[in-house]
Each structure stands twice: as structure tokens, then as C-alpha cells.
Protein backbone atom coordinates (compact mmCIF):
# COMPACT_ATOMS: atom_id res chain seq x y z
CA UNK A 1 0.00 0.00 0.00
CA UNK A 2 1.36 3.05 -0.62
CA UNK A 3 1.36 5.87 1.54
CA UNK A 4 0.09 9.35 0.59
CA UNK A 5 1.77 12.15 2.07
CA UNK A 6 -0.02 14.03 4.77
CA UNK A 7 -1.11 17.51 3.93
CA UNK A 8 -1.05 18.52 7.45
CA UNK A 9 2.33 16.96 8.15
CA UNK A 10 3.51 18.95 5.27
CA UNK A 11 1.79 21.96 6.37
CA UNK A 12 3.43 22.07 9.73
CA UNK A 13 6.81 21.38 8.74
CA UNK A 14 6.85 24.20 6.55
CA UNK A 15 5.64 26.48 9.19
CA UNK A 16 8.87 25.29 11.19
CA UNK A 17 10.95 26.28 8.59
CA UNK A 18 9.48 29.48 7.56
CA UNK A 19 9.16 30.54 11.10
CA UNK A 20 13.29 29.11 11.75
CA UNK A 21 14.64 31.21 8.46
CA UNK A 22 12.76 34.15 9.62
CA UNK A 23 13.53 34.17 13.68
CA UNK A 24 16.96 33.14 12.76
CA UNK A 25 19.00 36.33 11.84
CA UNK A 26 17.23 38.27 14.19
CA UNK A 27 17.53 36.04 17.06
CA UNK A 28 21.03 36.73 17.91
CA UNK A 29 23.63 38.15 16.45
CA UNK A 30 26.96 35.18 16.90
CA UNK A 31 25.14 34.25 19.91
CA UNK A 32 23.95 36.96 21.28
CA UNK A 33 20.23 37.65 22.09
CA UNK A 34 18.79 41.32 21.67
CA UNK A 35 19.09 42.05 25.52
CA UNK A 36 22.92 41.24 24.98
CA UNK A 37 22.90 42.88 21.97
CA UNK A 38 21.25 46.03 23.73
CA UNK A 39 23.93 46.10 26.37
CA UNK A 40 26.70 45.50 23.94
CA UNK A 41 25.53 49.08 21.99
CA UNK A 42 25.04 50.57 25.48
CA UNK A 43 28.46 49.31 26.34
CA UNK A 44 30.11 51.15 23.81
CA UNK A 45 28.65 54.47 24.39
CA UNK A 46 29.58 54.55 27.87
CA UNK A 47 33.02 52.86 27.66
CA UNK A 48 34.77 56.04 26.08
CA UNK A 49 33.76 57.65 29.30
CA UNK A 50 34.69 54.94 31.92
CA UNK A 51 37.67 55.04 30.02
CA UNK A 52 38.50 58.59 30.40
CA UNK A 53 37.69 58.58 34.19
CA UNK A 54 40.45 56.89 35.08
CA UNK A 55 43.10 58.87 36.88
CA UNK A 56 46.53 59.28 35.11
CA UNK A 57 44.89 57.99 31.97
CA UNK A 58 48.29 59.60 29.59
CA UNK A 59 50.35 57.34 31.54
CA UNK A 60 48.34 54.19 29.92
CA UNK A 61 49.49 55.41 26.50
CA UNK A 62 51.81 53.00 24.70
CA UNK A 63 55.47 54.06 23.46
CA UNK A 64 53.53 55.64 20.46
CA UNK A 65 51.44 57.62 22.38
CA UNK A 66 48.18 55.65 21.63
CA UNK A 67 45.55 53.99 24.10
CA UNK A 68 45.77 50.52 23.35
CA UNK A 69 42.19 48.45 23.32
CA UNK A 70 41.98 45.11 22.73
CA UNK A 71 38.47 43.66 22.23
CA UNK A 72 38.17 40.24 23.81
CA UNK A 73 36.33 37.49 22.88
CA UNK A 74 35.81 33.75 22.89
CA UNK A 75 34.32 31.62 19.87
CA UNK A 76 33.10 33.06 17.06
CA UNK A 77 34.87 37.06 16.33
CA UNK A 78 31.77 38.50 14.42
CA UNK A 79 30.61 40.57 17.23
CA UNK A 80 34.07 41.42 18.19
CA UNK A 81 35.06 43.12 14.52
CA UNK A 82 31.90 44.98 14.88
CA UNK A 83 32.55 46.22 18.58
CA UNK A 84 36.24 46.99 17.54
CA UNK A 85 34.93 48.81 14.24
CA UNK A 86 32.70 51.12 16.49
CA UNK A 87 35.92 51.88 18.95
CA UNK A 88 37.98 52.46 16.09
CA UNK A 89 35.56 55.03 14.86
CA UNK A 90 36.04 57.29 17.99
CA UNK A 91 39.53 57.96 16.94
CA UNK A 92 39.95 59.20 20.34
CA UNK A 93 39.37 59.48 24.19
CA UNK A 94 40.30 62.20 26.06
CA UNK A 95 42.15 63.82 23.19
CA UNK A 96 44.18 60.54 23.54
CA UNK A 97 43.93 58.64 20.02
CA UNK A 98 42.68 54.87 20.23
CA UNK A 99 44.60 51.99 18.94
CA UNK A 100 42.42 49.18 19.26
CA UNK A 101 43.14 45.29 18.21
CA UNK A 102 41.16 41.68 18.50
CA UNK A 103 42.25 39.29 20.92
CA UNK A 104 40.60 35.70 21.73
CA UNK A 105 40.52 35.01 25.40
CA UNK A 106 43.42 32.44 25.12
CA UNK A 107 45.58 34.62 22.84
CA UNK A 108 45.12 37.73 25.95
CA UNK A 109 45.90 34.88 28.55
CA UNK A 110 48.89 33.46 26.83
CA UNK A 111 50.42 36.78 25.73
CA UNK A 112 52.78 39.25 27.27
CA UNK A 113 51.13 41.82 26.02
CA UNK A 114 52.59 45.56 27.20
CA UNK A 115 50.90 49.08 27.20
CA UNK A 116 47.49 47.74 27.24
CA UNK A 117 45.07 50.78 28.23
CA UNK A 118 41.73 48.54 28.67
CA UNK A 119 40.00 45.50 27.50
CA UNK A 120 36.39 45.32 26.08
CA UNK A 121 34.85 42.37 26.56
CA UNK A 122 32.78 41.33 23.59
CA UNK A 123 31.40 37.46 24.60
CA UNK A 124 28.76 36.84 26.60
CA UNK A 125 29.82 34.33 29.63
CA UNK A 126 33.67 34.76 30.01
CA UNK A 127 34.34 33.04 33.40
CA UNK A 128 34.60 35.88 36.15
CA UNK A 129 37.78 34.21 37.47
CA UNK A 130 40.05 34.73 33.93
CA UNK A 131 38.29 38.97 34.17
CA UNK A 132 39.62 39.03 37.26
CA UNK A 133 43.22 37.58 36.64
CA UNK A 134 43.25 39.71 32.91
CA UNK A 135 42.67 42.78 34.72
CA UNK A 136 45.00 42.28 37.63
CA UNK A 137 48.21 41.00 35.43
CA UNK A 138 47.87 43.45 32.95
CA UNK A 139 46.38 46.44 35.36
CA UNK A 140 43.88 47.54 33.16
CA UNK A 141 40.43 48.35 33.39
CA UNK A 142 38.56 45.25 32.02
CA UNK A 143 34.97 46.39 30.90
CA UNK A 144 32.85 43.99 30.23
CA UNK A 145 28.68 45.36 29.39
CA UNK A 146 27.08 41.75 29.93
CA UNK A 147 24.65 40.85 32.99
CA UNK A 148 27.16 40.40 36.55
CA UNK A 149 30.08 40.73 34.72
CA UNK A 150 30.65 43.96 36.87
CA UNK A 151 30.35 42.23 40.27
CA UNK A 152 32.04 38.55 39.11
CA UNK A 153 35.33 40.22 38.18
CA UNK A 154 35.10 43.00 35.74
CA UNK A 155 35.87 46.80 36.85
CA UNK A 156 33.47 48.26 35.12
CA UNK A 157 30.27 47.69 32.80
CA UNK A 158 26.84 49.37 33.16
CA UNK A 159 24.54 49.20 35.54
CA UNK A 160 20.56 48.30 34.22
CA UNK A 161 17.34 49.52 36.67
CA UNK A 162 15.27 52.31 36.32
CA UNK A 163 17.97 53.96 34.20
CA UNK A 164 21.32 52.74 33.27
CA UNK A 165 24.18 54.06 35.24
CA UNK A 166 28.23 53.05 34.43
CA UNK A 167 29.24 50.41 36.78
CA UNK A 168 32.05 49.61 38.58
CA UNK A 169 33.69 47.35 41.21
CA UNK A 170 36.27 49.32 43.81
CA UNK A 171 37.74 46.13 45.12
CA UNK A 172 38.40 44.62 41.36
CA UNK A 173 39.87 48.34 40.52
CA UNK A 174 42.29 48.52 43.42
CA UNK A 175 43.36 45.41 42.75
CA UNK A 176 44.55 46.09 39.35
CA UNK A 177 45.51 49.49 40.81
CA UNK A 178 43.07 51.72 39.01
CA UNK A 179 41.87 54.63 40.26
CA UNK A 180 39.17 56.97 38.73
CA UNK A 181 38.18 60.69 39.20
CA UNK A 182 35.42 61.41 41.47
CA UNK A 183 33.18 62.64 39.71
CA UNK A 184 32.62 58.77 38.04
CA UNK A 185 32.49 57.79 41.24
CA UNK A 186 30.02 59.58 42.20
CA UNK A 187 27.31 59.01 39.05
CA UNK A 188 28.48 55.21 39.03
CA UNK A 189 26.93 52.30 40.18
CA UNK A 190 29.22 50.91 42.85
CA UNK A 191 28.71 46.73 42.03
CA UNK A 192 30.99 44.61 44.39
């Protein structure tokens, strides 16, 4: 006997697809879903400033006299080249011009990397433990925009409640011996 196919079968299988091929591109951009995505774009409008709160930010230039940002990431780099692309547009913080580069979290870990200004973190779910030990060997200001990045082992990210704030974590700064000015301090979040 041979076996006619099911309309309804059919039917609901390309529903699947047609609803897969259209959810797909917007779901997430390399793995990222649009509340990461929303804190990513809110990340880099308020990094240029966390940046340039830091005290004694001229003596984080590099031999050339450029502020040296490396976007970090693990997996995939799509979101990092855009994220770097958007830094490299500012030219510039704190009439300081930016350099900024691409680093996967093992090439960071493994290298011995000098005149590093600060690290953008562009992955959602780097372990807390490698922020902390990236920001404390190199002594740089490891922003990272995700969800309780700030208090796991970031210094500084943004804050999300009834409006969103910079955030930062004292104990994480000190410890990669980062001060900022007080005026951050006082219109940031304070996350330990």
C-alpha cells in the first residue's frame, strides 16, 4: 500500500521552517540575544567615558602615544570586529587617540602583552575568574557590558534599573591598581 503524504504533516513542517529562516538572523547576532545585543551598543557608548575617568589615563598610552584596546572574545569574532569597528571610529578618548586590536581570550591569557590601556569584553559568559586575573596582570580596566560581569570580576560595565548608570567594582579596581576621578564615582553604580 502506498502511503500518501499528509497535507497537514507537510503543512506544519513548513511552518517550522518558515518561522526558523525568519527568527533566525534576528535572534542573535553570533550568539547573542537582543538584551545582549542592547547592552553591547550601550556598552560602547559609555566605555569612552569609563575610560577617560580613570586617573593618570596619559600614563596608559603605549610608546607611540596611543591607548591601546583590545576587544576580547571567545568563539566566534563576528561581534568582536563589529565592537572593535565602532571603537575604532572614535579615533579618540580624552584627546588621547585609540589603537584598538582583536584578541581571543586564550591569545590575551597566553600573551605578554605591554601598554594595554583597557580591554572590552565582547562574549557573553567569560568566566569571572580569567576577568579578574586579565585585569590584575595586565592592570587595566577590564569592561565587560554583559549581565554580573561587573560584580564577578570586571571593573566596570553598566549598571541596568530604572535607568542605566556606568558600573564599577572598587575592590576589582584597586586590585589592578586603578583609580578613577570622582566625579565617576560619584554618578556610578558601585557593584561589588
Amino acid at each position: 500500500m502506498v502511503r500518501k503524504p499528509c497535507p497537514r504533516r507537510w503543512a506544519a513542517v513548513l511552518v517550522w521552517v518558515l518561522a526558523i529562516s525568519i527568527w533566525a538572523p534576528f535572534s542573535s547576532v553570533a550568539g547573542l540575544w537582543p538584551e545582549e545585543q542592547q547592552r553591547l551598543r550601550v556598552g560602547l557608548k559609555l566605555f569612552p567615558a569609563v575610560l577617560g575617568a580613570q586617573e593618570e589615563l596619559r600614563a596608559r598610552c603605549g610608546p607611540d602615544g596611543m591607548l591601546r584596546v583590545l576587544v576580547v572574545h571567545r568563539g566566534s569574532d563576528e561581534v568582536a570586529q563589529r565592537a572593535a569597528r565602532s571603537l575604532k571610529d572614535l579615533g579618540e578618548v580624552d584627546k588621547l587617540p585609540l589603537a584598538v586590536g582583536i584578541r581571543s581570550l586564550g591569545e590575551l591569557e597566553s600573551s605578554s602583552e605591554e601598554s594595554i590601556a583597557a580591554i572590552f569584553v565582547a562574549s557573553v559568559g567569560l568566566e569571572h575568574k580569567r576577568l579578574r586575573r586579565l585585569s590584575e596582570r595586565h592592570r587595566v580596566l577590564a569592561f565587560s557590558p554583559f549581565a554580573g560581569d561587573v560584580a564577578g570580576g570586571a571593573v566596570a560595565g553598566i549598571h541596568v534599573a530604572d535607568r542605566i548608570l556606568p558600573a564599577v567594582n572598587l575592590e576589582q579596581a584597586k586590585r589592578a591598581g586603578l583609580r578613577f576621578k570622582t566625579f565617576f564615582l560619584r554618578v556610578a553604580h558601585h557593584g561589588e
